[in-house]
C-alpha atoms as a PDB file:
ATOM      1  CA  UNK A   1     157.112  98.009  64.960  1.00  0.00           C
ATOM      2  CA  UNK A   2     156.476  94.291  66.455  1.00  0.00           C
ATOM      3  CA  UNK A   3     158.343  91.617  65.018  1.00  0.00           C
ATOM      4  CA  UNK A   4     158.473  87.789  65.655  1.00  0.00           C
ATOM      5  CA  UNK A   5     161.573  88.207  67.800  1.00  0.00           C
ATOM      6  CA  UNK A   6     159.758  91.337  69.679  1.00  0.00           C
ATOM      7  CA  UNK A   7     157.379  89.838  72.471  1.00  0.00           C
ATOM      8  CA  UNK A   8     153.501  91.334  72.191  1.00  0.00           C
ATOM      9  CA  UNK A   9     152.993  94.224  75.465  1.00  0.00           C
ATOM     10  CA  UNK A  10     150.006  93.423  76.980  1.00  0.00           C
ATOM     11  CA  UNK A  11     147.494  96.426  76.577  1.00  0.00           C
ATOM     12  CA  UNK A  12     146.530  98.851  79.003  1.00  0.00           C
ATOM     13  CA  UNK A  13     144.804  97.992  82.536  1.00  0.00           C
ATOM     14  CA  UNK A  14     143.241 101.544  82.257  1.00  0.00           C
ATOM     15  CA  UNK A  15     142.207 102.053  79.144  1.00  0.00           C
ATOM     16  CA  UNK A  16     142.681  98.890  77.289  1.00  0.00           C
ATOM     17  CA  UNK A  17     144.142 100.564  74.385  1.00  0.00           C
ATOM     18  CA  UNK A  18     146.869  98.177  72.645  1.00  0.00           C
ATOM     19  CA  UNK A  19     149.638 101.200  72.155  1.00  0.00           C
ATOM     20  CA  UNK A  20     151.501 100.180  75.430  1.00  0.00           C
ATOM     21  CA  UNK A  21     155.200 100.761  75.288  1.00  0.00           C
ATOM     22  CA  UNK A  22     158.293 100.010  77.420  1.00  0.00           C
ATOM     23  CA  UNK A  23     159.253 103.124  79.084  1.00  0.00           C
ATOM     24  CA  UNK A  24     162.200 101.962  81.586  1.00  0.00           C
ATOM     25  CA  UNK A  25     161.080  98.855  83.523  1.00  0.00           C
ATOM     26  CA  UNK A  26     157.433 100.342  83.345  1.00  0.00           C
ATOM     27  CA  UNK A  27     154.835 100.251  80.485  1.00  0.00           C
ATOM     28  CA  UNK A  28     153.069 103.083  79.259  1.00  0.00           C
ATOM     29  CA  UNK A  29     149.925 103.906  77.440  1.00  0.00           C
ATOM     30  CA  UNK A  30     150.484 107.072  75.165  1.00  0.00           C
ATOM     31  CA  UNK A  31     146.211 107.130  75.007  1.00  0.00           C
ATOM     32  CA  UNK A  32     145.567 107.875  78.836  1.00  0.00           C
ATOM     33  CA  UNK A  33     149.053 108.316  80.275  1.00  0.00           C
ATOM     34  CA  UNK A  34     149.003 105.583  82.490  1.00  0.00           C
ATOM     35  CA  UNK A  35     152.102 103.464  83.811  1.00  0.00           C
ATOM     36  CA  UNK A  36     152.248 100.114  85.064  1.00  0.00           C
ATOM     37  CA  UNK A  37     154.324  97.514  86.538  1.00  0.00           C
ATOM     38  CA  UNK A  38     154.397  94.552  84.042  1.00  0.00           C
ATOM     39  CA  UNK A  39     155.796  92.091  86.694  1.00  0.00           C
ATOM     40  CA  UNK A  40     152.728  93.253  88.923  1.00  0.00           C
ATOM     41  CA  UNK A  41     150.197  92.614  86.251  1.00  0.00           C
ATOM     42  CA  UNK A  42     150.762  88.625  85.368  1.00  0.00           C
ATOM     43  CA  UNK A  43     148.235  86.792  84.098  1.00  0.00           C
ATOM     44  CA  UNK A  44     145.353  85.546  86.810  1.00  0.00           C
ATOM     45  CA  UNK A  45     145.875  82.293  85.021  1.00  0.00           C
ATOM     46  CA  UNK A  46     149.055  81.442  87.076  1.00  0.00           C
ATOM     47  CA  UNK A  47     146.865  81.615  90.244  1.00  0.00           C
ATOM     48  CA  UNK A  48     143.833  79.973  88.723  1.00  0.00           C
ATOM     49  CA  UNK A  49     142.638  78.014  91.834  1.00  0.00           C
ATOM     50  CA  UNK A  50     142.048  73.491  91.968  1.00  0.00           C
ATOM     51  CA  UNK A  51     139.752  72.072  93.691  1.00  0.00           C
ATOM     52  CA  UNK A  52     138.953  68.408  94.253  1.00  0.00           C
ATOM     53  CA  UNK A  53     136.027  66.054  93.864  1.00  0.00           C
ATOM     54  CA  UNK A  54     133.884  67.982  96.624  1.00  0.00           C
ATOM     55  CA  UNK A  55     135.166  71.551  96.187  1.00  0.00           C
ATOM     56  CA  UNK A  56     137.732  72.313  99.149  1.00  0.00           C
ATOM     57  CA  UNK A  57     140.740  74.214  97.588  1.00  0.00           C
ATOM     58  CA  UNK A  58     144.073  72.255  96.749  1.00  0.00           C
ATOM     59  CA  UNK A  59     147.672  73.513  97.416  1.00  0.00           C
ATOM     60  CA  UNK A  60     151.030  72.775  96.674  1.00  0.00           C
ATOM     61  CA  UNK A  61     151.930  69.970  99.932  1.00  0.00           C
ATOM     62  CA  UNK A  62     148.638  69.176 100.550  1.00  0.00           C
ATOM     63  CA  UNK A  63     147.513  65.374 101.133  1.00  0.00           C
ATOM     64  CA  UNK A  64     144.556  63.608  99.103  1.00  0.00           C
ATOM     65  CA  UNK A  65     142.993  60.747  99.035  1.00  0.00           C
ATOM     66  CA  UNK A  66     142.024  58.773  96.027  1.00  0.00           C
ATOM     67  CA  UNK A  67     137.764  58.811  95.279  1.00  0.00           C
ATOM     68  CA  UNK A  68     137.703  56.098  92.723  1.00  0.00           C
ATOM     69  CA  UNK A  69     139.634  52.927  91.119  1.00  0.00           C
ATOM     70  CA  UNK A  70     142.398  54.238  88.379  1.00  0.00           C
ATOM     71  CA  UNK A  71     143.290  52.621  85.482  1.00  0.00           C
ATOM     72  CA  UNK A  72     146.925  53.377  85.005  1.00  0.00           C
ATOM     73  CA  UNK A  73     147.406  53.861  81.468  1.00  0.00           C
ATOM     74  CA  UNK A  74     149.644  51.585  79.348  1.00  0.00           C
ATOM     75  CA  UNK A  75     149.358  49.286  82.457  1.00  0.00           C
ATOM     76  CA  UNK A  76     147.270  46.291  83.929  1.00  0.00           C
ATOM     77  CA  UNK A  77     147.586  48.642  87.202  1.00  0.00           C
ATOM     78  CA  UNK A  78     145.148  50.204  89.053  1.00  0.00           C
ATOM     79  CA  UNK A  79     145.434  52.560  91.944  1.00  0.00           C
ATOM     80  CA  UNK A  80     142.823  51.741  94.322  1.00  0.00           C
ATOM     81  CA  UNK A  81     140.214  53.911  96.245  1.00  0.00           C
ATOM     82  CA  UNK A  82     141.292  55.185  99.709  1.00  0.00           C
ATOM     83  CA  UNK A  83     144.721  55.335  98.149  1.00  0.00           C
ATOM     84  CA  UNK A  84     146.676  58.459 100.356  1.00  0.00           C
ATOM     85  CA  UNK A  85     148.799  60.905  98.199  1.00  0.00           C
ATOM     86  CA  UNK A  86     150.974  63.417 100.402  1.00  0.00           C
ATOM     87  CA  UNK A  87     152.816  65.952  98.929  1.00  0.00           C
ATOM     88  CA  UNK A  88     150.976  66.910  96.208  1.00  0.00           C
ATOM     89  CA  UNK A  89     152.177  69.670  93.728  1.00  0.00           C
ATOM     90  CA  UNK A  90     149.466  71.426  91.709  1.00  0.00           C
ATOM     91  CA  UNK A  91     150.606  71.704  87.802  1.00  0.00           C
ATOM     92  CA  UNK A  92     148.908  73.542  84.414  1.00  0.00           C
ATOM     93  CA  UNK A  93     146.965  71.231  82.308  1.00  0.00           C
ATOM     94  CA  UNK A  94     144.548  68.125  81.939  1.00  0.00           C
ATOM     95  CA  UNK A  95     146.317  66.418  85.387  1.00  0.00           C
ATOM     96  CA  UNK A  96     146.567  69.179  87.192  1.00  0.00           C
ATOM     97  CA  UNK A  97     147.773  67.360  90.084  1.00  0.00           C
ATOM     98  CA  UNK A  98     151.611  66.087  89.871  1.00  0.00           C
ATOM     99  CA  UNK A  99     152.647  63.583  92.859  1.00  0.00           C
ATOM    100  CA  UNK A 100     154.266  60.223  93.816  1.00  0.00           C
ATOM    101  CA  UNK A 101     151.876  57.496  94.508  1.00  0.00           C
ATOM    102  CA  UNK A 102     153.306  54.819  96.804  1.00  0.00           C
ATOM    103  CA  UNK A 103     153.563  51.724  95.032  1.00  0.00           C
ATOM    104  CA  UNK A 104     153.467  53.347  91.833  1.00  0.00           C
ATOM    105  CA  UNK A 105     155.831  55.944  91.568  1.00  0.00           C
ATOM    106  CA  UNK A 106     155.470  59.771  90.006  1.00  0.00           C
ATOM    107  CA  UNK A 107     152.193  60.368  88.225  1.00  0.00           C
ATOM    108  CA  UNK A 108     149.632  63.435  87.139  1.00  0.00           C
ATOM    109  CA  UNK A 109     146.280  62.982  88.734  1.00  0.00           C
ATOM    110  CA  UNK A 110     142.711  65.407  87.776  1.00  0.00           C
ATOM    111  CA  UNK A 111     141.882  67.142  91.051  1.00  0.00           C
ATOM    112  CA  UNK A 112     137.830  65.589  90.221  1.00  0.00           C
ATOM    113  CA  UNK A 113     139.181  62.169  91.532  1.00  0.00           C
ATOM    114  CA  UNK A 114     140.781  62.856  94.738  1.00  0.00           C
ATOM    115  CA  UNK A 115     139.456  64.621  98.073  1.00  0.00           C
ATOM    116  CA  UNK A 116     141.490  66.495 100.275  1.00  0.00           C
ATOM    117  CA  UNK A 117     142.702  65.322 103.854  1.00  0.00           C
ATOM    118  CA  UNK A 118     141.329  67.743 106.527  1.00  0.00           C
ATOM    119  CA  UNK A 119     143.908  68.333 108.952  1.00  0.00           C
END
């Protein structure tokens, strides 16, 4: 029985039924038989992929530049286009982009307003 302190098993990869149980540091499906790793199976939304303004994929280090004017909220500020970002480190979320902006410190940019530095 599942409580609130119990966390959900995912169901099964084969079969999709939603009987899974632990069985040792496996899961197992009591429908098909089937075992699985649950470390091996993580959600494909921890790898979903960013990509900036013009499509080329973002990773963590990578260097941008800035597409278009900024309005830093809560501020008078703006970061300026042309602006280079180095270091970038891709985050979940709305700013997917976390990264220190000379001038202006740390910040969270969208990847749809930066392009990436070839090279």
């Amino acid at each position: 029985m599942n409580d609130s302190l119990t966390p959900a098993l995912p169901p099964c990869p084969a079969c999709s039924s939603p009987y899974a149980y632990e069985s040792g540091a496996l899961l197992s499906c009591p429908e098909c038989g089937h075992e699985w790793d649950p470390a091996a199976s993580a959600p494909e939304e921890d790898k979903a992929v960013v990509r900036d303004a013009v499509g080329n994929v973002l990773t963590d280090g990578d260097s941008v530049t800035v597409i278009k004017d900024l309005k830093i909220k809560g501020s008078s500020q703006v970061v300026k286009v042309g602006t280079k970002v180095t270091n970038i480190t891709l985050t979940h979320g709305d700013h997917d982009i976390d990264c220190k902006i000379p001038g202006f410190g740390q910040m969270g940019l969208k990847s749809q307003f930066v392009k990436k530095i070839s090279g």
